[in-house]
N, C-alpha and C. Protein backbone atom coordinates (compact mmCIF):
# COMPACT_ATOMS: atom_id res chain seq x y z
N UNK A 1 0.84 -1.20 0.00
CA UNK A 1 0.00 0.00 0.00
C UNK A 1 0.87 1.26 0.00
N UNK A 2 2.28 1.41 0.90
CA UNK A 2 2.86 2.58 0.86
C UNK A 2 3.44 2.57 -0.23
N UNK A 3 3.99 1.43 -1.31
CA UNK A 3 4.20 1.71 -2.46
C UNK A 3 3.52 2.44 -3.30
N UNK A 4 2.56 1.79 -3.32
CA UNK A 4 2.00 2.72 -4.28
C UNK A 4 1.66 4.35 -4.16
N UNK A 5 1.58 4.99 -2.85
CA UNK A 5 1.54 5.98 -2.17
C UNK A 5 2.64 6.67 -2.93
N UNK A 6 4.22 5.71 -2.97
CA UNK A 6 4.95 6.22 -3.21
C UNK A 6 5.07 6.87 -4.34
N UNK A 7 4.59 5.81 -5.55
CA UNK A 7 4.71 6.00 -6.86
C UNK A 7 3.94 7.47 -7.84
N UNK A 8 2.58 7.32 -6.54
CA UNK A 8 1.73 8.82 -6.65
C UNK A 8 2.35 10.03 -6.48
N UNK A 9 3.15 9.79 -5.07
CA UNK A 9 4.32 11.03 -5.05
C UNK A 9 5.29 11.58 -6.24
N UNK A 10 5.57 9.95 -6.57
CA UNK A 10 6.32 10.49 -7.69
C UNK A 10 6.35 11.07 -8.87
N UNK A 11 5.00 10.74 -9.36
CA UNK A 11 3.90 11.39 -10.71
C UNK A 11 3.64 12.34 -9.99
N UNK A 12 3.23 12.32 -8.57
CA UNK A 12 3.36 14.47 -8.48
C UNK A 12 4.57 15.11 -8.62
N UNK A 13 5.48 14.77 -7.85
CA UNK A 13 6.50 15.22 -8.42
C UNK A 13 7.11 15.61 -9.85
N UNK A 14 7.05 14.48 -10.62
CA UNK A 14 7.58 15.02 -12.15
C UNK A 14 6.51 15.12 -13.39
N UNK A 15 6.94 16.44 -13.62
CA UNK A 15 5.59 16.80 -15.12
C UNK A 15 6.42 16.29 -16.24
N UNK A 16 5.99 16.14 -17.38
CA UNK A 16 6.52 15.74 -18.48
C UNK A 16 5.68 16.39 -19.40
N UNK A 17 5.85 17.23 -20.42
CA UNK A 17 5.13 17.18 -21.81
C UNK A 17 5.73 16.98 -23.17
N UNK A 18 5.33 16.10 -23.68
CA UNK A 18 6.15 16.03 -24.91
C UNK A 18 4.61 15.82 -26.33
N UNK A 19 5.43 16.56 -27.79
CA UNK A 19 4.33 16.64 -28.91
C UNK A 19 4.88 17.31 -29.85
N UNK A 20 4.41 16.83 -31.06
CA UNK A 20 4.92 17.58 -32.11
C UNK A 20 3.81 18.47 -32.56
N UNK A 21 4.31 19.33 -33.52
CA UNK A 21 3.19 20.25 -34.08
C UNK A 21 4.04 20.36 -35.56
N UNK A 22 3.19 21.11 -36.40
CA UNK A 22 3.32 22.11 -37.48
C UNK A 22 3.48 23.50 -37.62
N UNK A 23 4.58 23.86 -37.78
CA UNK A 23 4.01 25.40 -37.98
C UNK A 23 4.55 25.71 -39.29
N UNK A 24 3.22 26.64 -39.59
CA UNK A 24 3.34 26.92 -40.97
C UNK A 24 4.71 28.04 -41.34
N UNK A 25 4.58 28.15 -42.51
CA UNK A 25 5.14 28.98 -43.43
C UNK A 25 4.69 30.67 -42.16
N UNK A 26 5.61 31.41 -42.23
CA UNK A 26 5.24 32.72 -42.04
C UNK A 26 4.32 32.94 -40.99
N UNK A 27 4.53 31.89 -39.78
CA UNK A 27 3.35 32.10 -38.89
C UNK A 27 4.32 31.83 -36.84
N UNK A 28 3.46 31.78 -36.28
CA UNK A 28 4.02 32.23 -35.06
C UNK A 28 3.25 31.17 -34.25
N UNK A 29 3.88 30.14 -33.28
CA UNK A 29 2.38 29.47 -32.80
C UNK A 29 3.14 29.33 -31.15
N UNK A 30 2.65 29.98 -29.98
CA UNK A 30 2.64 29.89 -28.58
C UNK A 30 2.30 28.75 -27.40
N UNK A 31 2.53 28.14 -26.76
CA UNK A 31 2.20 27.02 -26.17
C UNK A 31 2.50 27.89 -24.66
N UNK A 32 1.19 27.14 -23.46
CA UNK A 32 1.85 27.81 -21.65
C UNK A 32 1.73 26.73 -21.15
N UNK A 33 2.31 26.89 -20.33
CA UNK A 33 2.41 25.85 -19.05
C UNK A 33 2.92 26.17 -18.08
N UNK A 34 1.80 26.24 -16.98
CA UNK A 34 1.88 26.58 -15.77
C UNK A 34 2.77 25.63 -15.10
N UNK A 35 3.67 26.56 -14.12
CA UNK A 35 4.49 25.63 -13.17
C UNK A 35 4.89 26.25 -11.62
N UNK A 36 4.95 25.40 -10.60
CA UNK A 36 5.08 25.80 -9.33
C UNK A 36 5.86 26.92 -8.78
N UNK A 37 6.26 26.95 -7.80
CA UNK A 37 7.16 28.18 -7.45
C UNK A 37 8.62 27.29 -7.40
N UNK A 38 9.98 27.85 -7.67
CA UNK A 38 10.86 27.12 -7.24
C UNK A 38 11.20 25.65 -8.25
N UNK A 39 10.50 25.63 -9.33
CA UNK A 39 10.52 24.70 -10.17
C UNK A 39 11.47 24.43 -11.67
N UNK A 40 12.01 23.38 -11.20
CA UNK A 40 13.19 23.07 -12.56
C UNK A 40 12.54 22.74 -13.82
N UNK A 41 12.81 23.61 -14.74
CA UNK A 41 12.21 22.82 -16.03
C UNK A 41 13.37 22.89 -17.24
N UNK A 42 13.22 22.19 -17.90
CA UNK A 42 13.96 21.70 -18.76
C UNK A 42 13.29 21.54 -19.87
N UNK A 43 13.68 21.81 -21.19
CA UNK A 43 13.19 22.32 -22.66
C UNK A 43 14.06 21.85 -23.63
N UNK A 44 13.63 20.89 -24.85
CA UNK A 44 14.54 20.68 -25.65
C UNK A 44 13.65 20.45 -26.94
N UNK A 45 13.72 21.16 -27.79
CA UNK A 45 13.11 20.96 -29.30
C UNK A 45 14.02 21.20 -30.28
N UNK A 46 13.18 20.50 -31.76
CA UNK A 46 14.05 20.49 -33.11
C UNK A 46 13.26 20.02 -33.78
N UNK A 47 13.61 21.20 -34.98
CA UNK A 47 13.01 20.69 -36.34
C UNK A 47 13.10 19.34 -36.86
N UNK A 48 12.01 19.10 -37.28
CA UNK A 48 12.10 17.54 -38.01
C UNK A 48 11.33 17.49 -39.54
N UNK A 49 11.33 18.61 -40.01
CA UNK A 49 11.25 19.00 -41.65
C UNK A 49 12.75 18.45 -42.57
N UNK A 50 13.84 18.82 -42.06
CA UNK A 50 14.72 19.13 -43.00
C UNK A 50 15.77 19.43 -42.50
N UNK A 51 17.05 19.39 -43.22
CA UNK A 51 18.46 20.21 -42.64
C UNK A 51 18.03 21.53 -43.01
N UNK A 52 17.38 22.21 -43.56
CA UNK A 52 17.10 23.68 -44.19
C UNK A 52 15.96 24.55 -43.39
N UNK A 53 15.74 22.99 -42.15
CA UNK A 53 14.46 24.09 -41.39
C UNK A 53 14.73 25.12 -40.56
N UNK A 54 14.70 25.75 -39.64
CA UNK A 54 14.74 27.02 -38.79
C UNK A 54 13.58 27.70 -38.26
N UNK A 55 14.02 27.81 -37.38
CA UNK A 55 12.75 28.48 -36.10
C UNK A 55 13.24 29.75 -35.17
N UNK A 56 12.43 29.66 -34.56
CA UNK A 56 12.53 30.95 -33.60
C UNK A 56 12.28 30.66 -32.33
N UNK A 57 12.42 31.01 -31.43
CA UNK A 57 11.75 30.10 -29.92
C UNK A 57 12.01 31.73 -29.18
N UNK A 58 11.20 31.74 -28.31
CA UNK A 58 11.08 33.02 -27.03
C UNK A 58 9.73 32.13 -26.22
N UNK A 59 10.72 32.66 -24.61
CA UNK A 59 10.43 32.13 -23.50
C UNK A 59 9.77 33.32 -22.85
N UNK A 60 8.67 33.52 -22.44
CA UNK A 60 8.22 34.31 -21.47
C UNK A 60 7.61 34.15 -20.05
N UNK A 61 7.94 34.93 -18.94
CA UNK A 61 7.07 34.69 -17.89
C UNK A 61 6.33 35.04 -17.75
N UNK A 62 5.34 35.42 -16.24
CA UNK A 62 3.74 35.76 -16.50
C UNK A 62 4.29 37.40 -17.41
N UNK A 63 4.64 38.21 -16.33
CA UNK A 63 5.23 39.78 -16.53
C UNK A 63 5.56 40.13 -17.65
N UNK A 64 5.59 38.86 -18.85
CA UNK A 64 6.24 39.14 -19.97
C UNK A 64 7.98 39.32 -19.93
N UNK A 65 8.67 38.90 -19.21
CA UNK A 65 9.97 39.38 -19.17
C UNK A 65 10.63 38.22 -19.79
N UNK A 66 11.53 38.24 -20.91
CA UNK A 66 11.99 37.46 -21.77
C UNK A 66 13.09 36.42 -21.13
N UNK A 67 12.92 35.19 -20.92
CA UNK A 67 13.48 34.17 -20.41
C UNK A 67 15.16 33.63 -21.03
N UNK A 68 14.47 33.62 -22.65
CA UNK A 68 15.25 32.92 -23.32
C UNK A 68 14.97 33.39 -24.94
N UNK A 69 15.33 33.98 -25.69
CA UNK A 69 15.24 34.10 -26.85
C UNK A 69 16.33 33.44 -28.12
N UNK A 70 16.29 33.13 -29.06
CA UNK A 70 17.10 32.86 -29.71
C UNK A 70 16.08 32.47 -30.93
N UNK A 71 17.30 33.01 -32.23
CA UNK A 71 16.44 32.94 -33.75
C UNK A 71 17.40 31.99 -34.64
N UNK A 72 16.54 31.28 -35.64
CA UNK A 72 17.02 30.97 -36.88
C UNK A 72 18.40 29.41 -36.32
N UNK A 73 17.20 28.34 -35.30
CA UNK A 73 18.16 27.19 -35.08
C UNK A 73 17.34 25.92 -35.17
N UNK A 74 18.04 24.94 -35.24
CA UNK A 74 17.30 23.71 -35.51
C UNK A 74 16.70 22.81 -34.79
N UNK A 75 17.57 23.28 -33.61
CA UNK A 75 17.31 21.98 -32.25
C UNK A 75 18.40 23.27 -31.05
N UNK A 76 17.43 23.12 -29.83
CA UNK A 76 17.74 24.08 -28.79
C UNK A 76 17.87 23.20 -27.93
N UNK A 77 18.71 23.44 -26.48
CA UNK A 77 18.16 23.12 -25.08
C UNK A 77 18.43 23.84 -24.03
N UNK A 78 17.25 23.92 -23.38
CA UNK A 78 17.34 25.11 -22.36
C UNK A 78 16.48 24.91 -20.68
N UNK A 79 17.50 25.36 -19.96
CA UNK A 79 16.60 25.14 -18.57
C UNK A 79 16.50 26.54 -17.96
N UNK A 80 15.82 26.31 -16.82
CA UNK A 80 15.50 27.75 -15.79
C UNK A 80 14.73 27.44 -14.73
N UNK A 81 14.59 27.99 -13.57
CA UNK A 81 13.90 27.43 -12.22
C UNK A 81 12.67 28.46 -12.26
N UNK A 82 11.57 28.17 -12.26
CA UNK A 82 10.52 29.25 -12.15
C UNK A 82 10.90 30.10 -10.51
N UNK A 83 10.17 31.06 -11.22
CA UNK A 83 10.43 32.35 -9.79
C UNK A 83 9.33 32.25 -9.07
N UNK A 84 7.95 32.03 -9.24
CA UNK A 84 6.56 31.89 -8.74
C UNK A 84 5.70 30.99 -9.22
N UNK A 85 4.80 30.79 -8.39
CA UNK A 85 3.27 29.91 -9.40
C UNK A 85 2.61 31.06 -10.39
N UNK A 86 2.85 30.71 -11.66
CA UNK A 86 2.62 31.15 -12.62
C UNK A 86 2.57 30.63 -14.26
N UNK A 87 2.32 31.23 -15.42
CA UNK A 87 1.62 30.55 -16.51
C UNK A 87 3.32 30.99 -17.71
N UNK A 88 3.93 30.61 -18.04
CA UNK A 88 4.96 30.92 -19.18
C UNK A 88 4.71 30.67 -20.60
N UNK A 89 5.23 31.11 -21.41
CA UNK A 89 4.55 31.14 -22.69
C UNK A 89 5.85 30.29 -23.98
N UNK A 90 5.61 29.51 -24.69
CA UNK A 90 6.93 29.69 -25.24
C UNK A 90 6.18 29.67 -26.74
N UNK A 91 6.98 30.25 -27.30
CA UNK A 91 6.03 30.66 -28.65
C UNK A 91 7.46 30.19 -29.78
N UNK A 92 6.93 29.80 -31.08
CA UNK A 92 8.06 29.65 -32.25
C UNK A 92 7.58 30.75 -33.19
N UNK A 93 8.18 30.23 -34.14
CA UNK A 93 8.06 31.40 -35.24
C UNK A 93 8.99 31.10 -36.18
N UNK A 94 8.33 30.93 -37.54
CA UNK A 94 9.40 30.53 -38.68
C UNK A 94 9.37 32.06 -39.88
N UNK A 95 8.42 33.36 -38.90
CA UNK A 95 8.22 34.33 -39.98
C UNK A 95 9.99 35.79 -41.02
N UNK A 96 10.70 34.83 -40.13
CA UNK A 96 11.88 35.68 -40.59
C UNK A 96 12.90 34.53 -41.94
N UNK A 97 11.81 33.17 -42.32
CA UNK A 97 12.90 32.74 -43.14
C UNK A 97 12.57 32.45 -44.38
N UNK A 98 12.64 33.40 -45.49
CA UNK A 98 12.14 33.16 -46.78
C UNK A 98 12.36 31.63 -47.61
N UNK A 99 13.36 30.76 -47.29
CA UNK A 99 13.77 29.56 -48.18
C UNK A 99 12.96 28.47 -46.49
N UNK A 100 11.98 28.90 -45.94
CA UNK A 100 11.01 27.70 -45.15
C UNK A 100 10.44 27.22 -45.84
N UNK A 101 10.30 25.60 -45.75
CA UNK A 101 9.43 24.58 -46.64
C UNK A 101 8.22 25.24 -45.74
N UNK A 102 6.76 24.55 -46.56
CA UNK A 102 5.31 25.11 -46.16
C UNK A 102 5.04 24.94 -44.65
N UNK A 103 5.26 23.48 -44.22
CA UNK A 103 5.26 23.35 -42.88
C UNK A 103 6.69 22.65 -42.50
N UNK A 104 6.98 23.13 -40.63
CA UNK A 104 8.19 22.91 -40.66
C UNK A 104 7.58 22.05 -38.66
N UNK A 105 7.50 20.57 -39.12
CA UNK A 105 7.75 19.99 -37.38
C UNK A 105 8.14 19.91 -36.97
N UNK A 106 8.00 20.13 -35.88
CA UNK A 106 8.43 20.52 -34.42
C UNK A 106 8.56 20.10 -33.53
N UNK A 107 9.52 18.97 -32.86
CA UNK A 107 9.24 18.19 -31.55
C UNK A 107 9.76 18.85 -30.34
N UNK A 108 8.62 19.24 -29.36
CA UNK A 108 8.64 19.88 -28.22
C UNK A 108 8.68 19.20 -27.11
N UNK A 109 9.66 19.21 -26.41
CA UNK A 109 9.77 18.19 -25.03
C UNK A 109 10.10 19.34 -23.80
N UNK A 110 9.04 18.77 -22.52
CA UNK A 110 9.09 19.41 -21.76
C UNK A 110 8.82 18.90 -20.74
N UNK A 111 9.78 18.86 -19.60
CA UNK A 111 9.85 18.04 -18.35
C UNK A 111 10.30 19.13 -16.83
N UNK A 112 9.73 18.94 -15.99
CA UNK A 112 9.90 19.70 -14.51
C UNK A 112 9.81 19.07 -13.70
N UNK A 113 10.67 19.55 -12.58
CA UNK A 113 10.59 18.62 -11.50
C UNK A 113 10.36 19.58 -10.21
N UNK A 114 9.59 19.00 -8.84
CA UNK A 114 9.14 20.02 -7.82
C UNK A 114 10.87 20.02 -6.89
N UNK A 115 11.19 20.93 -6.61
CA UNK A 115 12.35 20.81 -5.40
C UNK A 115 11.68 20.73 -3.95
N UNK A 116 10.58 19.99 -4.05
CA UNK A 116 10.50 19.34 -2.79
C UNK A 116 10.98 18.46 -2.57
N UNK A 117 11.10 17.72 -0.96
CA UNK A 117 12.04 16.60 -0.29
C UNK A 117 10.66 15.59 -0.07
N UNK A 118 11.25 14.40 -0.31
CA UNK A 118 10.61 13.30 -0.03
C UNK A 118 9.85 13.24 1.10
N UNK A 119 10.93 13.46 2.23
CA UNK A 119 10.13 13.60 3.49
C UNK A 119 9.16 14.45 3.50
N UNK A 120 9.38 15.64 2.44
CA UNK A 120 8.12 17.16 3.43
C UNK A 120 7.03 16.49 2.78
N UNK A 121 7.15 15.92 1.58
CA UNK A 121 5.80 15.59 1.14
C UNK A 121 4.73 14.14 2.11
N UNK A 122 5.71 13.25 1.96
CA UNK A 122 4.92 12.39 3.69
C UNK A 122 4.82 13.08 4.95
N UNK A 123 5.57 14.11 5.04
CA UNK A 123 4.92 14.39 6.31
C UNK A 123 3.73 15.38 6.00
N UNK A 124 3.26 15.70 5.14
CA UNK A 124 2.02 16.27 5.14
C UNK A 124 0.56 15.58 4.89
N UNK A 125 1.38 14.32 4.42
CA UNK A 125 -0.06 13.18 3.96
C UNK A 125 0.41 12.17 5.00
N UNK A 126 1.11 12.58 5.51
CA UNK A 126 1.17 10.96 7.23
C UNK A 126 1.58 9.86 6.77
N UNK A 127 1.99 9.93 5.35
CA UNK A 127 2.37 8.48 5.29
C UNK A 127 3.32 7.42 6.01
N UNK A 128 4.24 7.78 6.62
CA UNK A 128 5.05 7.60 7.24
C UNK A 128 5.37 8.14 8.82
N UNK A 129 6.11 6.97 9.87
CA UNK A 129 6.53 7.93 10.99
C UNK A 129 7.32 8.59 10.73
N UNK A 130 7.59 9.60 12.45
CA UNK A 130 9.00 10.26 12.10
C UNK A 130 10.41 9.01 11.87
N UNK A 131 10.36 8.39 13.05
CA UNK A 131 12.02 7.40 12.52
C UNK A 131 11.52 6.99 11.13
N UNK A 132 10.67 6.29 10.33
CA UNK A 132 10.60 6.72 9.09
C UNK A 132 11.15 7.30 8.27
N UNK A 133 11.04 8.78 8.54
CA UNK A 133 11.52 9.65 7.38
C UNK A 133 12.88 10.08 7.80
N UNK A 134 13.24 9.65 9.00
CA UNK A 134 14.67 9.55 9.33
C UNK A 134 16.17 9.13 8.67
N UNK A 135 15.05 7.89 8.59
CA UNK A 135 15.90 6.74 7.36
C UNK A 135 15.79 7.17 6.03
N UNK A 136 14.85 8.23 5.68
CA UNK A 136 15.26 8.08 4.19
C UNK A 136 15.02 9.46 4.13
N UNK A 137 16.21 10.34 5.07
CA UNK A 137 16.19 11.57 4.48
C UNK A 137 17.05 12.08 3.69
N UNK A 138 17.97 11.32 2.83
CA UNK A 138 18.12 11.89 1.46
C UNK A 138 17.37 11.07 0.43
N UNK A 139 16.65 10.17 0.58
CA UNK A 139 15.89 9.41 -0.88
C UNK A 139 15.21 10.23 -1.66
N UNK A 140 14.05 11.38 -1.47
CA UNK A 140 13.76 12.18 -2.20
C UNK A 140 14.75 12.81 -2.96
N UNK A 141 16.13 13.44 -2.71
CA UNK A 141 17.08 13.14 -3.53
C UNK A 141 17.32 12.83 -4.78
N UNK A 142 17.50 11.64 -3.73
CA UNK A 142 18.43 10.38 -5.25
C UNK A 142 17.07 9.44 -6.17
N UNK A 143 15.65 9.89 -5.21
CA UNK A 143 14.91 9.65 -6.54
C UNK A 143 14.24 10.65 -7.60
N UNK A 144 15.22 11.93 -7.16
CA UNK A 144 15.37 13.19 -8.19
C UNK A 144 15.68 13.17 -9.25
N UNK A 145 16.97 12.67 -8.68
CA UNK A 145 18.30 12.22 -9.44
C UNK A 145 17.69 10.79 -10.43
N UNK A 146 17.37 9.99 -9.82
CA UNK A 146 17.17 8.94 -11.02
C UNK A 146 15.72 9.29 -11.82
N UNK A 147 14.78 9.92 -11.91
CA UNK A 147 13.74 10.49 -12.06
C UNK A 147 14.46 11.28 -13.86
N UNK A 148 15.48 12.21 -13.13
CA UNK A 148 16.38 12.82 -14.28
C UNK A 148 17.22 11.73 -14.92
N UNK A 149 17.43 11.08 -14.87
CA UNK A 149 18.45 10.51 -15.43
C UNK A 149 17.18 9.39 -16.49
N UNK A 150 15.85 9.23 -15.90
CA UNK A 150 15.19 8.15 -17.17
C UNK A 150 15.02 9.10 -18.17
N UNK A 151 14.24 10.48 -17.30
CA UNK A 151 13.98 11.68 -18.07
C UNK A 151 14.76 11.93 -19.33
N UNK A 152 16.12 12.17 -18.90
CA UNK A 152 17.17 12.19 -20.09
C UNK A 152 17.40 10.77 -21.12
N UNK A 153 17.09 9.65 -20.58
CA UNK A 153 17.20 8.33 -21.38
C UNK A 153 15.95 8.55 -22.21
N UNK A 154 14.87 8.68 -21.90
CA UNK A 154 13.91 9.07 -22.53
C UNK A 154 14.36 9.96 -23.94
N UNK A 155 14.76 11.44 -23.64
CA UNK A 155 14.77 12.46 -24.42
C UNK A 155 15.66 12.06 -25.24
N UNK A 156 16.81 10.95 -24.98
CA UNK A 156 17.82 10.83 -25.76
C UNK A 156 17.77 10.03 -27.19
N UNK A 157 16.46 8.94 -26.45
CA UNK A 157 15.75 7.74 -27.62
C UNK A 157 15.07 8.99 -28.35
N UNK A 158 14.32 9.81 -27.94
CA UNK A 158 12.96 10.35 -28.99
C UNK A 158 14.15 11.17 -29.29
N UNK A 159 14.87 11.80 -29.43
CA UNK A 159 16.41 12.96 -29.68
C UNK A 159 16.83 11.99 -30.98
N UNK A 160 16.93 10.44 -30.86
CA UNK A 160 17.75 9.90 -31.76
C UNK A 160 16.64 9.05 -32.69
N UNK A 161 15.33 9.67 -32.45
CA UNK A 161 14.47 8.89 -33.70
C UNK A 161 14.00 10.04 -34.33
N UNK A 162 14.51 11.43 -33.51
CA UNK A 162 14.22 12.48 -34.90
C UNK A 162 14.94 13.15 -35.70
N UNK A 163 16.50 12.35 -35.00
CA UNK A 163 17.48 13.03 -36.27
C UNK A 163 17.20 11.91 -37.25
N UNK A 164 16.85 10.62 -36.94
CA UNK A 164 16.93 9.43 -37.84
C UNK A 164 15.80 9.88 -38.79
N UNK A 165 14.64 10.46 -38.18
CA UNK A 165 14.17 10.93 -39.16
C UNK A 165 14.07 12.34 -40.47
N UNK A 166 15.03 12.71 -39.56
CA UNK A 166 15.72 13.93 -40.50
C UNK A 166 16.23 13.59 -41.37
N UNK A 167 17.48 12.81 -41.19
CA UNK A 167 18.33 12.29 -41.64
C UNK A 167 17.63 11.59 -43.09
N UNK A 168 16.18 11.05 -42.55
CA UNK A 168 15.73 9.97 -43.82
C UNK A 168 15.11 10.79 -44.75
N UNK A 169 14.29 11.81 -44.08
CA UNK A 169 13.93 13.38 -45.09
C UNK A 169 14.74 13.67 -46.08
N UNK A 170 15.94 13.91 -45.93
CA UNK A 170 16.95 14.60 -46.20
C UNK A 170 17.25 14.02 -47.42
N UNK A 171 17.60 12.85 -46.68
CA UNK A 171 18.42 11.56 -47.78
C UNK A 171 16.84 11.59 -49.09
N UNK A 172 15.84 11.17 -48.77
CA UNK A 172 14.68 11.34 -49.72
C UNK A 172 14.63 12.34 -50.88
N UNK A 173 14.80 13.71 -50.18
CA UNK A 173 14.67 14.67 -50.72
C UNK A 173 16.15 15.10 -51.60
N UNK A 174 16.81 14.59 -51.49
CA UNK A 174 18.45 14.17 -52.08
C UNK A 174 18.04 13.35 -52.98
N UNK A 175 17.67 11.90 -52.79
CA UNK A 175 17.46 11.24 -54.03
C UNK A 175 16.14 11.59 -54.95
N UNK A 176 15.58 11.87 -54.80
CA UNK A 176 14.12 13.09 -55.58
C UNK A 176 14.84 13.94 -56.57
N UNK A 177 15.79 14.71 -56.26
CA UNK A 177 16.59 15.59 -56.74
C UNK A 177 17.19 15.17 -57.96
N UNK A 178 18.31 14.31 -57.34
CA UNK A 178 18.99 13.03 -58.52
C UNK A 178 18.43 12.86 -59.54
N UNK A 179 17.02 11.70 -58.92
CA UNK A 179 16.03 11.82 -59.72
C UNK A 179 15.91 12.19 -60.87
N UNK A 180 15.13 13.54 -60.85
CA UNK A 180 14.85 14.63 -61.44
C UNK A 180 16.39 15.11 -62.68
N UNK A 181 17.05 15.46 -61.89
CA UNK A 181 18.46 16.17 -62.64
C UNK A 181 18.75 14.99 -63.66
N UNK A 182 19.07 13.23 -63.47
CA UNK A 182 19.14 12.03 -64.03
C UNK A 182 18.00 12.66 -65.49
N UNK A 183 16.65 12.72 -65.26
CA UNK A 183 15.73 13.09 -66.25
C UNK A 183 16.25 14.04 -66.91
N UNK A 184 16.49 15.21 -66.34
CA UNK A 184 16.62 16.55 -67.45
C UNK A 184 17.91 15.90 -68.22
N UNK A 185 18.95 15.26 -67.45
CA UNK A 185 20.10 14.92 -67.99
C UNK A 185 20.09 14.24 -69.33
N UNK A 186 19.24 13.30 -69.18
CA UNK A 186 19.04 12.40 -69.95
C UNK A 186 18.11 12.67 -71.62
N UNK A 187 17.02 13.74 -71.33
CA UNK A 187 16.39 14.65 -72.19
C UNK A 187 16.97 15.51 -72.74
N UNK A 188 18.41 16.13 -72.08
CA UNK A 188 19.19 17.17 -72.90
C UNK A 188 20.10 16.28 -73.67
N UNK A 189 20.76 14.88 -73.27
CA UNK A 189 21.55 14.13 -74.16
C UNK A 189 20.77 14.07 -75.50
N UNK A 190 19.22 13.05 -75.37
CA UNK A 190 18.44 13.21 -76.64
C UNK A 190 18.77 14.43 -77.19
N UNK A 191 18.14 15.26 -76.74
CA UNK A 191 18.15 16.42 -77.90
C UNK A 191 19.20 16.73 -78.78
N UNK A 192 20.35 16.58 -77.82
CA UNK A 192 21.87 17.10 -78.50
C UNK A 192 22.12 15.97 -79.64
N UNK A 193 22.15 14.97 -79.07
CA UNK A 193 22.39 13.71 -80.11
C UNK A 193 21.33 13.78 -81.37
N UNK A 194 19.93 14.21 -80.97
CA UNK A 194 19.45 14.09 -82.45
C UNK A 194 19.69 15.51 -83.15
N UNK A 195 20.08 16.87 -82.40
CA UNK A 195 20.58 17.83 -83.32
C UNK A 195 21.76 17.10 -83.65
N UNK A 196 22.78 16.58 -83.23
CA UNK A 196 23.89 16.43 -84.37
C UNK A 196 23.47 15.43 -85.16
N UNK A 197 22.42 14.68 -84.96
CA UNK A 197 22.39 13.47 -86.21
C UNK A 197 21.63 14.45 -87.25
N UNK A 198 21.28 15.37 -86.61
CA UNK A 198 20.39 16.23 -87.84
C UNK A 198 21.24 17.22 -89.02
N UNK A 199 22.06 17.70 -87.77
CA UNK A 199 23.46 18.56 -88.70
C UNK A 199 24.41 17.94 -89.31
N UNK A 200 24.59 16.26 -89.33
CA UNK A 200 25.46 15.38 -89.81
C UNK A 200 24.72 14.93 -90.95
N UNK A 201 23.76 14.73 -91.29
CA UNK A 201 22.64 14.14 -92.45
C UNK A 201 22.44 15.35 -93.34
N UNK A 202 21.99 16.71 -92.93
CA UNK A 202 21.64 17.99 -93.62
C UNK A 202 23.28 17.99 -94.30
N UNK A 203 24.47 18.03 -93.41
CA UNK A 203 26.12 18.32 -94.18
C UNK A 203 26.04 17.37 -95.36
N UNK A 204 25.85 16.53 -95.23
CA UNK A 204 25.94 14.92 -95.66
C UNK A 204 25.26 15.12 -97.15
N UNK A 205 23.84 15.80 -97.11
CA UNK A 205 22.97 16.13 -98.26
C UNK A 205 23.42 16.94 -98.70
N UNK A 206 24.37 18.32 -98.63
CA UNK A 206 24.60 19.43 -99.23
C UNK A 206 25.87 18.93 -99.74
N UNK A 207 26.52 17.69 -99.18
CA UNK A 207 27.73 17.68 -99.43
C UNK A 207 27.53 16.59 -101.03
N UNK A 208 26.70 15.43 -100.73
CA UNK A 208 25.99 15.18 -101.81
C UNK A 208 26.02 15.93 -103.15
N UNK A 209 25.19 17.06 -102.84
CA UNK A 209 24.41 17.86 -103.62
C UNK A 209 25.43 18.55 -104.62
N UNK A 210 26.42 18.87 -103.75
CA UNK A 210 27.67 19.90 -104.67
C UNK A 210 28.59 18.75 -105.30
N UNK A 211 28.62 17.88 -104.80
CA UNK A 211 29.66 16.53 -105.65
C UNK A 211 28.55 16.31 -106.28
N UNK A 212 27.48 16.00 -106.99
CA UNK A 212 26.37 15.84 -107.89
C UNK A 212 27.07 17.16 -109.13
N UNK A 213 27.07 17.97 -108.76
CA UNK A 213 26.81 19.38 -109.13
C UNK A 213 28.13 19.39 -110.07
């Protein structure tokens, strides 16, 4: 039974959001998320259009006071401890890059953790005695610490299935290209080859024509 108590603590303890989106061509799109007072959060996104994609990212707090700005990158990561209980904004924006494909995705990962102690939180729901929380007054801690560390195993798998999918974009849109250039290539050989079979037959007849002559 206190297990599971425990495990509740621990889903209070750590938020997670993770999702992709679209954002268009020439457009601006904002996401909030409220977080505690005193709270670690951690932020890591990247384009998954293209090597040619680019974004914009700005961080705001409630007050509007700019957290984190930075323009024209592919993949960011960024942390900060909130100052209060309050709502932050983080907004993209692809409107400063004329060579943006139509839509450019976006994988947004977002994880926080409370800097509360294991103990303060049982001792407010009784789960435990005091010699109890005696014994395990650094475990809230070190199940901080390992909390972050799946957190990051996590971000690192979905981190390495969206360069793989970049990577396969890329490579696609590379051989498309080929493709294509292979065709024109191949349509300008015709042409050339039947103009000279044309200018070799026309010489050929005039040359005819004057040895006749």
């Amino acid at each position: 039974m206190q297990i599971s108590k425990l495990v509740l603590i621990l889903l209070f303890i750590l938020q997670t959001t993770c999702f992709r989106f679209n954002l268009k061509r020439n457009s601006e799109q904002c996401f909030y998320e409220k977080f505690p007072n005193n709270t670690k959060v951690n932020l890591d996104c990247v384009a998954m259009s293209d090597r040619n994609s680019f974004f914009s990212l700005n961080i705001s707090s409630y007050d509007n006071n700019t957290i984190f700005q930075k323009n024209k990158i592919q993949e960011t990561s960024f942390s900060f401890v909130s100052s209060q209980i309050s709502e932050y904004s983080f907004c993209f924006s692809n409107k400063n890059f004329s060579n943006q494909p139509k839509n450019n995705e976006i994988n947004l990962y977002i994880y926080s953790r409370l800097p509360l102690k294991f103990q303060d939180l049982t001792k407010e729901t009784g789960i435990l005695s005091n010699d109890q929380l005696q014994q395990i007054d650094n475990f809230g801690d070190r199940l901080g610490f390992l909390a972050d560390d799946l957190l990051y195993i996590n971000k690192l798998l979905d981190y390495l299935k969206t360069r793989e999918k970049v990577h396969r974009n890329t490579s696609e849109s590379t051989n498309t290209r080929v493709l294509y250039s292979s065709f024109c290539l191949t349509f300008l050989i015709i042409i050339v080859g039947a103009g000279q079979i044309w200018y070799l037959k026309k010489s050929f007849k005039d040359w005819l024509k004057k040895k006749q002559d």
